[in-house]
C-alpha atoms as a PDB file:
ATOM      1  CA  UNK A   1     -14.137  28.861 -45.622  1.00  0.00           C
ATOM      2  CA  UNK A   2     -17.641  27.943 -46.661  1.00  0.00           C
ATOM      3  CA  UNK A   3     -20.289  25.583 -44.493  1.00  0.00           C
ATOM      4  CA  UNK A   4     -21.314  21.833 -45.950  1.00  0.00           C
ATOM      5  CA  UNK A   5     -24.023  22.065 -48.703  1.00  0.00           C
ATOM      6  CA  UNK A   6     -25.855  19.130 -47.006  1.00  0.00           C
ATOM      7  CA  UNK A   7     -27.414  19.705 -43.366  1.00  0.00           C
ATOM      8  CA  UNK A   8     -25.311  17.404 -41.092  1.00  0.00           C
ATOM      9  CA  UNK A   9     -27.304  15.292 -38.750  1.00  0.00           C
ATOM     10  CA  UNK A  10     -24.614  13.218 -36.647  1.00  0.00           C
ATOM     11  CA  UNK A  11     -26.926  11.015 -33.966  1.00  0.00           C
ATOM     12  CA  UNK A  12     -24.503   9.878 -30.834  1.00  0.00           C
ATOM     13  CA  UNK A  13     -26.072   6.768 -29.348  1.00  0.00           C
ATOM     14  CA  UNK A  14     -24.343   3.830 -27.186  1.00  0.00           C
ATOM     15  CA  UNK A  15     -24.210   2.050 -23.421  1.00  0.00           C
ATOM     16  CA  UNK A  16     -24.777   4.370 -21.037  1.00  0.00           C
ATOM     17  CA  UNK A  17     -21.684   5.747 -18.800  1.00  0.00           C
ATOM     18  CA  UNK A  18     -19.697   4.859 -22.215  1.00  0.00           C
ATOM     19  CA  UNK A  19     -19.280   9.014 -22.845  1.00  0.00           C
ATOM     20  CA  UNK A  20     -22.162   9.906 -24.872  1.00  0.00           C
ATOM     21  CA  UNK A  21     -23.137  12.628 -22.669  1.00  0.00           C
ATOM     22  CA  UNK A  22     -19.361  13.994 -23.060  1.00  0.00           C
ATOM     23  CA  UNK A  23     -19.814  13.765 -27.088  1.00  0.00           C
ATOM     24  CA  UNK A  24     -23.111  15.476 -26.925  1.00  0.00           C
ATOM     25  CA  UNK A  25     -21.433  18.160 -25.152  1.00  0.00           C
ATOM     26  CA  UNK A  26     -18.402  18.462 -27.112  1.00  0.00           C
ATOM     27  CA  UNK A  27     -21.056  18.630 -30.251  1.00  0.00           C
ATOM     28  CA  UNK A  28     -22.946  21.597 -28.356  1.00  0.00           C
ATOM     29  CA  UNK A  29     -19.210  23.251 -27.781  1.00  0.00           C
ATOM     30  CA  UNK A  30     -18.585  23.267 -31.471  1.00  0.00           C
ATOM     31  CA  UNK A  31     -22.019  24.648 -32.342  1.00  0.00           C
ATOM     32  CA  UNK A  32     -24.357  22.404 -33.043  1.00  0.00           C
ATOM     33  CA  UNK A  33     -27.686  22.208 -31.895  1.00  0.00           C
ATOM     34  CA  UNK A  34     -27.905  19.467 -29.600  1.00  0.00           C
ATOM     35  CA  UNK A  35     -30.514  17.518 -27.964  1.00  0.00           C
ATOM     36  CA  UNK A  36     -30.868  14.309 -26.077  1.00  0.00           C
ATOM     37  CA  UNK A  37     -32.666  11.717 -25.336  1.00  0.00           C
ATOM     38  CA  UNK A  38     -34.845  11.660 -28.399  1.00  0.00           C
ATOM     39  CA  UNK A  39     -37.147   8.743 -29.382  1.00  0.00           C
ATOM     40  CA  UNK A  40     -36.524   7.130 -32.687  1.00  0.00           C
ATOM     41  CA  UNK A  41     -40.377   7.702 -33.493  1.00  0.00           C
ATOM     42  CA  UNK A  42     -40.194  10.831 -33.434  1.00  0.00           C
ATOM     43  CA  UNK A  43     -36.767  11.459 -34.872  1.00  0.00           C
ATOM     44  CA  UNK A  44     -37.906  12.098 -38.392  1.00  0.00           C
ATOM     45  CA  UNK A  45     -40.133  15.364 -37.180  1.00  0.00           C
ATOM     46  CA  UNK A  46     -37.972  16.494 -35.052  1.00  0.00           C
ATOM     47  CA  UNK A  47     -35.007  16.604 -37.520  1.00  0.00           C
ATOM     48  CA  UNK A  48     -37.171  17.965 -40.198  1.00  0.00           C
ATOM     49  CA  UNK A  49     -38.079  20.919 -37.717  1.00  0.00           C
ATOM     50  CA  UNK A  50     -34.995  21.895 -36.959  1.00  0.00           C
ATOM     51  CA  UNK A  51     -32.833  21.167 -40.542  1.00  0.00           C
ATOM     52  CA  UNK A  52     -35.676  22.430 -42.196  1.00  0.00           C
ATOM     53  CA  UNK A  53     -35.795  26.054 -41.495  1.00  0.00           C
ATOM     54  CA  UNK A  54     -34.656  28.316 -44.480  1.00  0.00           C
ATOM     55  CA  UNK A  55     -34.125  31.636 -42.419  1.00  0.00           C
ATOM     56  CA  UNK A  56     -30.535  32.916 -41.961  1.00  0.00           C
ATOM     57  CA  UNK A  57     -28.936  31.784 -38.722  1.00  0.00           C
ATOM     58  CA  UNK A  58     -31.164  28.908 -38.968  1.00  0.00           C
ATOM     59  CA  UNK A  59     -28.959  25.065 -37.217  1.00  0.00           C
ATOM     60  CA  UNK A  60     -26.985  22.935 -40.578  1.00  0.00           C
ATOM     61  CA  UNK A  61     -25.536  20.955 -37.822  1.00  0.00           C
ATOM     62  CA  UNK A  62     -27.732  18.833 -35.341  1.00  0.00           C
ATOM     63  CA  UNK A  63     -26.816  16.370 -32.674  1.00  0.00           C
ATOM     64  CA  UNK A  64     -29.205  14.236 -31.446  1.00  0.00           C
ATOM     65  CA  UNK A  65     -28.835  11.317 -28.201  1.00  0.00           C
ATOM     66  CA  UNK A  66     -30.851   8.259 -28.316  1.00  0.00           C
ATOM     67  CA  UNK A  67     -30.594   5.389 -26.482  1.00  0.00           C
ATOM     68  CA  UNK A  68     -32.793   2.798 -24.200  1.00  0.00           C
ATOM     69  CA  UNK A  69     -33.861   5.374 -22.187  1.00  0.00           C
ATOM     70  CA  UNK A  70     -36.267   6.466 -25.631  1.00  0.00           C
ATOM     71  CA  UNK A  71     -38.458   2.671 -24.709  1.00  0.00           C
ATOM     72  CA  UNK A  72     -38.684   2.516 -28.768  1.00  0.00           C
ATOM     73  CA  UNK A  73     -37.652  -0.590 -31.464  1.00  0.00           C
ATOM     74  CA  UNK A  74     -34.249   1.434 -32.205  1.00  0.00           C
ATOM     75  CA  UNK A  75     -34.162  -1.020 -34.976  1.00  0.00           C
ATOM     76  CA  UNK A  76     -36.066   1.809 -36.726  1.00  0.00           C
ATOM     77  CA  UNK A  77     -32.997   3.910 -37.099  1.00  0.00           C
ATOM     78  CA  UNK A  78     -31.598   2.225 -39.802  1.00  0.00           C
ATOM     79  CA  UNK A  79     -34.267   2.626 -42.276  1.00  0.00           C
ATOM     80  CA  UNK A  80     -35.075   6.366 -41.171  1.00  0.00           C
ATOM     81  CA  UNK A  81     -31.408   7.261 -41.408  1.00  0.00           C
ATOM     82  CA  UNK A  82     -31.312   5.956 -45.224  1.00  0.00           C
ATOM     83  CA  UNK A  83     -35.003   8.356 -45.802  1.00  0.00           C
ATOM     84  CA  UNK A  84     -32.578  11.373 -44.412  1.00  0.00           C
ATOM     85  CA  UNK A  85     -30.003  10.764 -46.604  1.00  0.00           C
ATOM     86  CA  UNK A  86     -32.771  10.778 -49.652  1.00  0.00           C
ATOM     87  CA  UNK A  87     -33.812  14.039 -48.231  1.00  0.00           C
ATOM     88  CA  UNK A  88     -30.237  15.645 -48.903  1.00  0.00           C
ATOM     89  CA  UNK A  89     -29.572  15.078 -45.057  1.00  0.00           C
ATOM     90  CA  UNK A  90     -25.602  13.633 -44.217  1.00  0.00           C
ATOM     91  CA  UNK A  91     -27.022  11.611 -41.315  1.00  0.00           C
ATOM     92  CA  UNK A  92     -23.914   9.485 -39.499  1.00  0.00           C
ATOM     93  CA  UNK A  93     -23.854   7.516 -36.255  1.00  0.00           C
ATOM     94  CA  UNK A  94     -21.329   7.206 -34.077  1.00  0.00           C
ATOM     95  CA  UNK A  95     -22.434   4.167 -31.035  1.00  0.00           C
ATOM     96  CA  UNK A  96     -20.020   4.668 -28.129  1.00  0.00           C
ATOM     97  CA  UNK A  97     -19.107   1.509 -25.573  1.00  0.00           C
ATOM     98  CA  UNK A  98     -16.901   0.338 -22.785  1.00  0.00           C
ATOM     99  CA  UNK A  99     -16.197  -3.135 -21.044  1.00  0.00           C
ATOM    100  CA  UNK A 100     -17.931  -4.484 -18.421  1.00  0.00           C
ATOM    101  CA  UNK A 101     -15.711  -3.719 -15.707  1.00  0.00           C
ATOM    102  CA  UNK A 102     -14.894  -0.041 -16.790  1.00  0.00           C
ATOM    103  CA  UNK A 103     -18.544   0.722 -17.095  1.00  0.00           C
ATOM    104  CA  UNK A 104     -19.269  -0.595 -13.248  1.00  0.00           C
ATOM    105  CA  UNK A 105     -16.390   1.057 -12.176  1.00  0.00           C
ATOM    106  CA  UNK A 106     -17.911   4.394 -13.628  1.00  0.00           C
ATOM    107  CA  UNK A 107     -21.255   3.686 -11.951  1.00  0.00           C
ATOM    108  CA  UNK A 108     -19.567   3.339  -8.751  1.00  0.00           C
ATOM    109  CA  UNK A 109     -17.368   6.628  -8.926  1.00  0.00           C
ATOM    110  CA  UNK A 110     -20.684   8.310  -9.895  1.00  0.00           C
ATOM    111  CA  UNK A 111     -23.082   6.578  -7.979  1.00  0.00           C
ATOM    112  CA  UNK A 112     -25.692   6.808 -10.744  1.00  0.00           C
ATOM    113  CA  UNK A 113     -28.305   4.358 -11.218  1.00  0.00           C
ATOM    114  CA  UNK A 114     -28.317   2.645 -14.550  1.00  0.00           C
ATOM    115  CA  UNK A 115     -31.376   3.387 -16.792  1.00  0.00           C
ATOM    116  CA  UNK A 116     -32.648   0.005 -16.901  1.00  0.00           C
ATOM    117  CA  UNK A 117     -32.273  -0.547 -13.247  1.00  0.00           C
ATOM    118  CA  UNK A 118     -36.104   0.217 -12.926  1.00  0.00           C
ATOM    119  CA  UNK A 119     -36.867  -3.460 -13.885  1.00  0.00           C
ATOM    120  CA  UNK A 120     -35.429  -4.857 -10.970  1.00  0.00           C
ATOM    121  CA  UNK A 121     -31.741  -5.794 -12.656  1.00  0.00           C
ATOM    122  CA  UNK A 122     -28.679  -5.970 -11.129  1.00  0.00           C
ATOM    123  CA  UNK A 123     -25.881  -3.482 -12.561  1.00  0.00           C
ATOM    124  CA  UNK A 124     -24.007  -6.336 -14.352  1.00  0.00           C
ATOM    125  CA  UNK A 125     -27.375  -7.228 -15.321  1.00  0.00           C
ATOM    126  CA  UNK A 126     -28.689  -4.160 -16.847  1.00  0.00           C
ATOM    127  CA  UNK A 127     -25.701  -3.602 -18.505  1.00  0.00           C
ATOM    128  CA  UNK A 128     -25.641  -7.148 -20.138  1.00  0.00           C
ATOM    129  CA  UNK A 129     -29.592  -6.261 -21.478  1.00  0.00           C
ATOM    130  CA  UNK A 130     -28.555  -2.948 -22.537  1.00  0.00           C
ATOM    131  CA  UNK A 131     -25.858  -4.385 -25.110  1.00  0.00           C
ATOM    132  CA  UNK A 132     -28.549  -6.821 -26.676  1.00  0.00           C
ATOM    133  CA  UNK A 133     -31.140  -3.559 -26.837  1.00  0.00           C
ATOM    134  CA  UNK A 134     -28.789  -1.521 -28.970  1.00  0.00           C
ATOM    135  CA  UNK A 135     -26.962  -4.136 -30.596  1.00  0.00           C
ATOM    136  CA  UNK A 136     -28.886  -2.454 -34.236  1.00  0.00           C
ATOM    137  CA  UNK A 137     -27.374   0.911 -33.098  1.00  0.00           C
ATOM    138  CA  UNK A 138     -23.880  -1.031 -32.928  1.00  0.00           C
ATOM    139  CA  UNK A 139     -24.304  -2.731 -36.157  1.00  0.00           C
ATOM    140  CA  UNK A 140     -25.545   0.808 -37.927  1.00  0.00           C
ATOM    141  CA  UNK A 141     -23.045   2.888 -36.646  1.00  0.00           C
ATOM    142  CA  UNK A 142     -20.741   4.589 -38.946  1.00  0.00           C
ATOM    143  CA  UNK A 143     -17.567   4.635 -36.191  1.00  0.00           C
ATOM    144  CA  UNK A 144     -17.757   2.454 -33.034  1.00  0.00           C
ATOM    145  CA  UNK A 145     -15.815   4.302 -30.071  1.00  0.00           C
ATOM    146  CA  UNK A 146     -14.308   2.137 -27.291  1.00  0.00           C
ATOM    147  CA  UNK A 147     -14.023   4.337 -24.247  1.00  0.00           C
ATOM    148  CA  UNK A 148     -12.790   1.910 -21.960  1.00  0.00           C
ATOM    149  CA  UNK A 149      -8.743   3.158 -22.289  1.00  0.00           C
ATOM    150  CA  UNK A 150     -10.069   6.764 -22.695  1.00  0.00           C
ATOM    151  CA  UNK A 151     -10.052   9.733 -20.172  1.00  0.00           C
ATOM    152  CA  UNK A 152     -12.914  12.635 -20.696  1.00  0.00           C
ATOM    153  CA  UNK A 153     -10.206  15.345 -22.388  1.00  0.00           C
ATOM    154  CA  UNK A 154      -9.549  12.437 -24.583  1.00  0.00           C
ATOM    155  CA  UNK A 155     -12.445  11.130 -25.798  1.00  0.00           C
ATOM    156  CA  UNK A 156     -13.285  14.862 -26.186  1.00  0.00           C
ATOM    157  CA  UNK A 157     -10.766  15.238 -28.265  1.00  0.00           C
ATOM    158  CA  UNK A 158     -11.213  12.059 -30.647  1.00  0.00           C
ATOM    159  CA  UNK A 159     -14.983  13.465 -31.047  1.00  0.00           C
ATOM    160  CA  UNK A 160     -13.656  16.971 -32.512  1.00  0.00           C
ATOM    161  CA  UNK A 161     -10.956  15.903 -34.374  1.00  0.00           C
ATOM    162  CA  UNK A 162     -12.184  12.514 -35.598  1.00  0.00           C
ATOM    163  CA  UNK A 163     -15.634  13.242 -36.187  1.00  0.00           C
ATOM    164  CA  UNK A 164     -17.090  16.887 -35.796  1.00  0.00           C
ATOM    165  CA  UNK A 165     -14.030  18.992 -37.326  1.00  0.00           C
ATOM    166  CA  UNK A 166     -13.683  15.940 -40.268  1.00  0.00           C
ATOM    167  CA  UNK A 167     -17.099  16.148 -41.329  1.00  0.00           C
ATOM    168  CA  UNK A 168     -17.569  20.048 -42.837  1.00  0.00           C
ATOM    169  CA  UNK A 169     -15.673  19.051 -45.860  1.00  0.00           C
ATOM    170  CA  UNK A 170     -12.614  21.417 -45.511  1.00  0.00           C
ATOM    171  CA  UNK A 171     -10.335  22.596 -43.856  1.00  0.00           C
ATOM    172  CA  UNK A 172     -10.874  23.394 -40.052  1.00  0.00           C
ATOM    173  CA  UNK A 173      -9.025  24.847 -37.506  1.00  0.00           C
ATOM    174  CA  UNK A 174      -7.597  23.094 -33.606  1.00  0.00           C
ATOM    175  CA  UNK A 175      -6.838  25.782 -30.898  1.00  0.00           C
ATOM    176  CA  UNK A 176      -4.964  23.645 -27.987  1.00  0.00           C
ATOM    177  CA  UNK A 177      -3.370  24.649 -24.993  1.00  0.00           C
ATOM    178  CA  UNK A 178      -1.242  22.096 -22.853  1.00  0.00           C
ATOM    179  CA  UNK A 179       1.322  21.677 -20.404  1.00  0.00           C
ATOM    180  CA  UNK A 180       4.774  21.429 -20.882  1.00  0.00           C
ATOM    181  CA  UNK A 181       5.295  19.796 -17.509  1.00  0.00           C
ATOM    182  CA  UNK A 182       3.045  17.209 -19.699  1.00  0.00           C
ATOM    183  CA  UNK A 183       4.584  16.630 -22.786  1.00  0.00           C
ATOM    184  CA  UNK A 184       3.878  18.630 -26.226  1.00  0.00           C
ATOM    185  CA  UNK A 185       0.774  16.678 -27.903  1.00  0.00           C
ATOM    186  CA  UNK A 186       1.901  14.615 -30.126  1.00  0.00           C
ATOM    187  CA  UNK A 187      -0.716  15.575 -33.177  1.00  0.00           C
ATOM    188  CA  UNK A 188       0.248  19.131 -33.332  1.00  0.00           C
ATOM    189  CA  UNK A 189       1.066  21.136 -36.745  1.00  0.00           C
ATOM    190  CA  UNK A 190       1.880  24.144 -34.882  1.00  0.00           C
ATOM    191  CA  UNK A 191       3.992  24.677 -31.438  1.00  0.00           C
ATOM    192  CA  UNK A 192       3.983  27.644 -29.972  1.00  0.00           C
ATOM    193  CA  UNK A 193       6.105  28.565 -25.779  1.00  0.00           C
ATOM    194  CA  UNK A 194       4.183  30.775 -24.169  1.00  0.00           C
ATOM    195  CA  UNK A 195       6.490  30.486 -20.983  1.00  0.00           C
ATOM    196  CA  UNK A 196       8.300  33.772 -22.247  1.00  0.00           C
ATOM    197  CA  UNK A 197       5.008  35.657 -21.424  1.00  0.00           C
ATOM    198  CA  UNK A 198       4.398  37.562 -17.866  1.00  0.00           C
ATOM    199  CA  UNK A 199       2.403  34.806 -15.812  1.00  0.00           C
ATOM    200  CA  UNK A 200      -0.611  35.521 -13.907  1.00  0.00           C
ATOM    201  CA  UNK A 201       0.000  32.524 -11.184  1.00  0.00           C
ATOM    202  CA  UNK A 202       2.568  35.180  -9.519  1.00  0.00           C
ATOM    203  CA  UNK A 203      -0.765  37.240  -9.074  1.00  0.00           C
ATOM    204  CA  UNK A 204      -2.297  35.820  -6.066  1.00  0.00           C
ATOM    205  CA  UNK A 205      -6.039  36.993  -7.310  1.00  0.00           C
ATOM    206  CA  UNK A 206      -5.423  35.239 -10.808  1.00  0.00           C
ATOM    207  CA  UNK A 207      -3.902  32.104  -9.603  1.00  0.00           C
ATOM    208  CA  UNK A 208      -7.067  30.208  -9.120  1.00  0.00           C
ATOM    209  CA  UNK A 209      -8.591  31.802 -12.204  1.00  0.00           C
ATOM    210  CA  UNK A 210      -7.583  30.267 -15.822  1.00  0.00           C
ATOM    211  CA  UNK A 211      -6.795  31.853 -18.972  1.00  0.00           C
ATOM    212  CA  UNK A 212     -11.137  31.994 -20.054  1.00  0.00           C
ATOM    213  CA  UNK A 213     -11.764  34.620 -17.465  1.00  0.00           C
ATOM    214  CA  UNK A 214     -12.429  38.094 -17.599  1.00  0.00           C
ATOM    215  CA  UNK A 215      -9.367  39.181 -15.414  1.00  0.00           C
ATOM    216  CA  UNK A 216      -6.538  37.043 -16.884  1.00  0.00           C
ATOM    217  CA  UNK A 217      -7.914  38.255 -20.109  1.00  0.00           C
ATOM    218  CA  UNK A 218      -7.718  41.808 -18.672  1.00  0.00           C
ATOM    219  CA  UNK A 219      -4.299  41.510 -17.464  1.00  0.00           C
ATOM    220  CA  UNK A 220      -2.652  39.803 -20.289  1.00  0.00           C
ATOM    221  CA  UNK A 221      -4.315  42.270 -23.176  1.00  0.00           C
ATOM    222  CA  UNK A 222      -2.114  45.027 -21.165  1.00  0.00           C
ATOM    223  CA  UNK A 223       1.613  43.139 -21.600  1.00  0.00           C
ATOM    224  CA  UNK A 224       3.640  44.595 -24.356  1.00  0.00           C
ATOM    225  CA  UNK A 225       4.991  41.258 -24.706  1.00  0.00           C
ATOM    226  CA  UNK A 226       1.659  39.540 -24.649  1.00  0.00           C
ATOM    227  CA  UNK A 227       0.890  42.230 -27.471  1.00  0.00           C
ATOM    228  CA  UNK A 228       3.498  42.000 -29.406  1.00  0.00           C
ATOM    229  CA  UNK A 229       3.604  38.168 -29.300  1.00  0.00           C
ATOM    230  CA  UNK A 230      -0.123  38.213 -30.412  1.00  0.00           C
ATOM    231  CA  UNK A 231       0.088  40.533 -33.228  1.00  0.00           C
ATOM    232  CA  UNK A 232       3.487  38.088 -34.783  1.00  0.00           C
ATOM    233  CA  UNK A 233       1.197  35.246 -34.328  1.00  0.00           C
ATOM    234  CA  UNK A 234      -1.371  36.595 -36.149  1.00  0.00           C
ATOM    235  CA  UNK A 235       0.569  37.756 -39.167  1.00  0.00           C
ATOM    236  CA  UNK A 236       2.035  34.416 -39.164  1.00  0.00           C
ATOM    237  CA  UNK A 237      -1.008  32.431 -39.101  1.00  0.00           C
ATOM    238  CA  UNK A 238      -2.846  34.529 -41.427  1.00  0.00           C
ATOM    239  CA  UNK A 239       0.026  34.244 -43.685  1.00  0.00           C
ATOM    240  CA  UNK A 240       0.180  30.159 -43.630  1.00  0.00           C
ATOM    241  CA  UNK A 241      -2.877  28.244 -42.739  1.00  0.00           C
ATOM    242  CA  UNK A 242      -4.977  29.274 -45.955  1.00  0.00           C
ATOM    243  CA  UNK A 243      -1.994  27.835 -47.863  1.00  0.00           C
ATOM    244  CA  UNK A 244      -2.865  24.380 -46.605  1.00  0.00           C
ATOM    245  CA  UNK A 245      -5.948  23.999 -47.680  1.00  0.00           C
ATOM    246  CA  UNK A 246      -4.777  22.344 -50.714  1.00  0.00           C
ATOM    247  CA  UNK A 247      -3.042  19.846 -48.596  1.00  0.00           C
ATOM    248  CA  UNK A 248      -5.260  16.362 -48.272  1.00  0.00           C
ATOM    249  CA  UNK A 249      -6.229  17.098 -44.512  1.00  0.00           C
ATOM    250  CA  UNK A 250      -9.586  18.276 -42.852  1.00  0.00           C
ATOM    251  CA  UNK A 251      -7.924  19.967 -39.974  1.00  0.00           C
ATOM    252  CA  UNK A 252      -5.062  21.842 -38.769  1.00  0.00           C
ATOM    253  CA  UNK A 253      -3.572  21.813 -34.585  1.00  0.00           C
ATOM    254  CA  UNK A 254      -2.138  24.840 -33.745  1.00  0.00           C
ATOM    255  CA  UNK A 255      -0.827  24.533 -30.157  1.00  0.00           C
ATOM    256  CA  UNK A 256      -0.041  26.838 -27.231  1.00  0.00           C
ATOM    257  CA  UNK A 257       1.851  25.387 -24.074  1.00  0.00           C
ATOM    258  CA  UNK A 258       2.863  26.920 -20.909  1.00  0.00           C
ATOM    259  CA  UNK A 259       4.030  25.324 -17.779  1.00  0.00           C
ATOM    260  CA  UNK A 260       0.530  24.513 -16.356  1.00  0.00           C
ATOM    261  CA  UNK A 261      -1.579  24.716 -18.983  1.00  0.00           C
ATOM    262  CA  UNK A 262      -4.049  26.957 -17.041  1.00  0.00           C
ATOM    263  CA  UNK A 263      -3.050  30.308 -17.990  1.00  0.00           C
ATOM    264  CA  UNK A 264      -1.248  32.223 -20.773  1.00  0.00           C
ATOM    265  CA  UNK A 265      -1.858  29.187 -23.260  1.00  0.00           C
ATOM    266  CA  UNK A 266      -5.072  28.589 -22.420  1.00  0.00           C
ATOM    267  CA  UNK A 267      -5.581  32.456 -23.282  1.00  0.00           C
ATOM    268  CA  UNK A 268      -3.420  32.137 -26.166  1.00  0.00           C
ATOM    269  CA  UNK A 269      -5.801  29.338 -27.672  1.00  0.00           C
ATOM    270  CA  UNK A 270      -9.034  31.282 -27.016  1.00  0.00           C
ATOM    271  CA  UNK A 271      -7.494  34.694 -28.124  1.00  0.00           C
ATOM    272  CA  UNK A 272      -6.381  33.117 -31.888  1.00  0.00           C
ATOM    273  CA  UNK A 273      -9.640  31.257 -32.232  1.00  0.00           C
ATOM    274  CA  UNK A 274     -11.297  33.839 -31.956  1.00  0.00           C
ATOM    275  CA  UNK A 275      -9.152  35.909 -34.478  1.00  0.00           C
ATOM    276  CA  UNK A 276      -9.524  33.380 -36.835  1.00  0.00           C
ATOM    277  CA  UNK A 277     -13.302  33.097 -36.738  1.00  0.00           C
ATOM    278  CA  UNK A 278     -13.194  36.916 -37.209  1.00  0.00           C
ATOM    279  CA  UNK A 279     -10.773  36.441 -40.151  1.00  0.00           C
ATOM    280  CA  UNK A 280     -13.194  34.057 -42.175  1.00  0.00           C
ATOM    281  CA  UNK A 281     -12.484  30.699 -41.007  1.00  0.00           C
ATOM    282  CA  UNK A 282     -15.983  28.980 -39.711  1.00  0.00           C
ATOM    283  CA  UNK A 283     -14.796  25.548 -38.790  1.00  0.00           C
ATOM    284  CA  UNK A 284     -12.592  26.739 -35.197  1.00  0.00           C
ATOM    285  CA  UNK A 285     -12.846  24.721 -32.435  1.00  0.00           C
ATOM    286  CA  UNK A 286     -10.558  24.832 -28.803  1.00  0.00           C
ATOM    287  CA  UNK A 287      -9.185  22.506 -26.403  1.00  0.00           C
ATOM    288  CA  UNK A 288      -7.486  22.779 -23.411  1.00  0.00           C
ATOM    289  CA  UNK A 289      -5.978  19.449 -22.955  1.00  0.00           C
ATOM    290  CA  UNK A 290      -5.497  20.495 -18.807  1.00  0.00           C
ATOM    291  CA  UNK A 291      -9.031  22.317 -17.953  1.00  0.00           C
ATOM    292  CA  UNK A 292     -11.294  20.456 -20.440  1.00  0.00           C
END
């Protein structure tokens, strides 16, 4: 599996409390280099800089936040982001937005102020200013993403499958864990019970702990069973997932489930990543739909 050609640039802009800071993350999680809250003046530099650099290990892939916190014309964007596509750059937007009332009802759980709260507006207010100050984002965007009916592991997800995984030009690769208690996700290629492995909730020191750490790891490499089980789903992966890379899809769910989600799947997920990055595949992302 091969990288894009083209540097990606993928800017992440919208109403604040609408989940850009979640998308900015997720970017980060899937390595790109990330940074936020820059001004549209001095976007061009700044992407130049860092998609610029010819040594090996150098960043193809660059997120970037802006929004009204930047105090620039963001009308700007739309004419820089057509210069960084003549400079071999595949620039996208993605605005991100809520309704009134979910957006106030996120301010309130949080108790954040709102950005343009400084000049004197009411919440409803600011908000209301805020739409007409990035209404050119809105109108540039390539995808506009309605939070308002989304949780944070789902909006996470959207981002990687929808719009970081879909845009390196083949095929990539979804690690999931879940719950059965909480259905099998509905978009997976792959299924695969780890309930018939030895689970580390009986072990009073690893029931707080989740399949990521150290000592779950520790424990579970040592089960023949978790071994055994492994070492099948390797061969079996190895054997089929390059064979659908002719198919017309840019990414592949392979899913893990166990009965809370927290440990043996969640290990599961990170262990056969990880294999498959090691294997040749450079498009791999996780998620664990219950820790995320």
């Amino acid at each position: 599996m091969n990288t894009p050609l083209s540097p990606v640039l993928v800017i992440v802009s919208g109403l604040s409390g609408s989940g850009k800071s979640v998308a900015l993350k997720t970017f980060e999680d899937l390595d790109y280099y990330c940074s936020d809250n820059i001004p549209v003046n001095l976007l061009p530099d700044f992407v130049r800089n860092v998609l610029g650099q010819r040594h090996e290990g150098a960043p193809r892939r660059l997120a970037v936040g802006i929004d009204v916190r930047g105090r620039n014309d963001l009308s700007q964007l739309g004419q820089w982001r057509k210069i960084a596509n003549d400079y071999g750059i595949d620039a996208h937007l993605l605005f991100f937005e809520a309704d009134d009332d979910t957006l106030l009802a996120r301010y309130a759980d949080t108790r954040r102020r709102h950005p343009l709260s400084q000049l004197g507006l009411s919440l409803p207010e600011a908000i209301a200013h805020e739409r007409t100050l990035t209404a050119p984002l809105r109108n540039e965007a390539d995808a506009v993403i309605d939070t308002t009916r989304l949780n944070v592991h789902q909006l996470r997800r959207r981002v990687i499958t929808e719009f970081a995984l879909a845009q390196q030009g083949k095929l990539s690769l979804l690690f999931e864990s879940f719950a059965y208690k909480r259905g099998v996700p509905a978009e997976a290629d792959f299924v695969f019970d780890a309930r018939v492995l030895p689970n580390p909730h009986w072990d009073p020191e690893l029931r707080s702990l989740t399949g990521r750490d150290r000592e779950v790891r520790e424990y579970l490499d040592t089960q023949p069973e978790v071994i055994r089980y492994v070492a099948q789903l390797q061969d079996l992966l190895d054997t089929w997932l390059p064979k659908l890379g002719s198919e017309t899809r840019s990414y592949v769910t392979i899913a893990f489930g166990c009965t809370g989600g927290k440990h043996r799947s969640v290990y599961l997920a990170e262990r056969l990543a990880r294999h498959a990055r090691e294997t040749g595949w450079q498009d791999v992302a996780t998620f664990h739909r219950e820790q995320d």
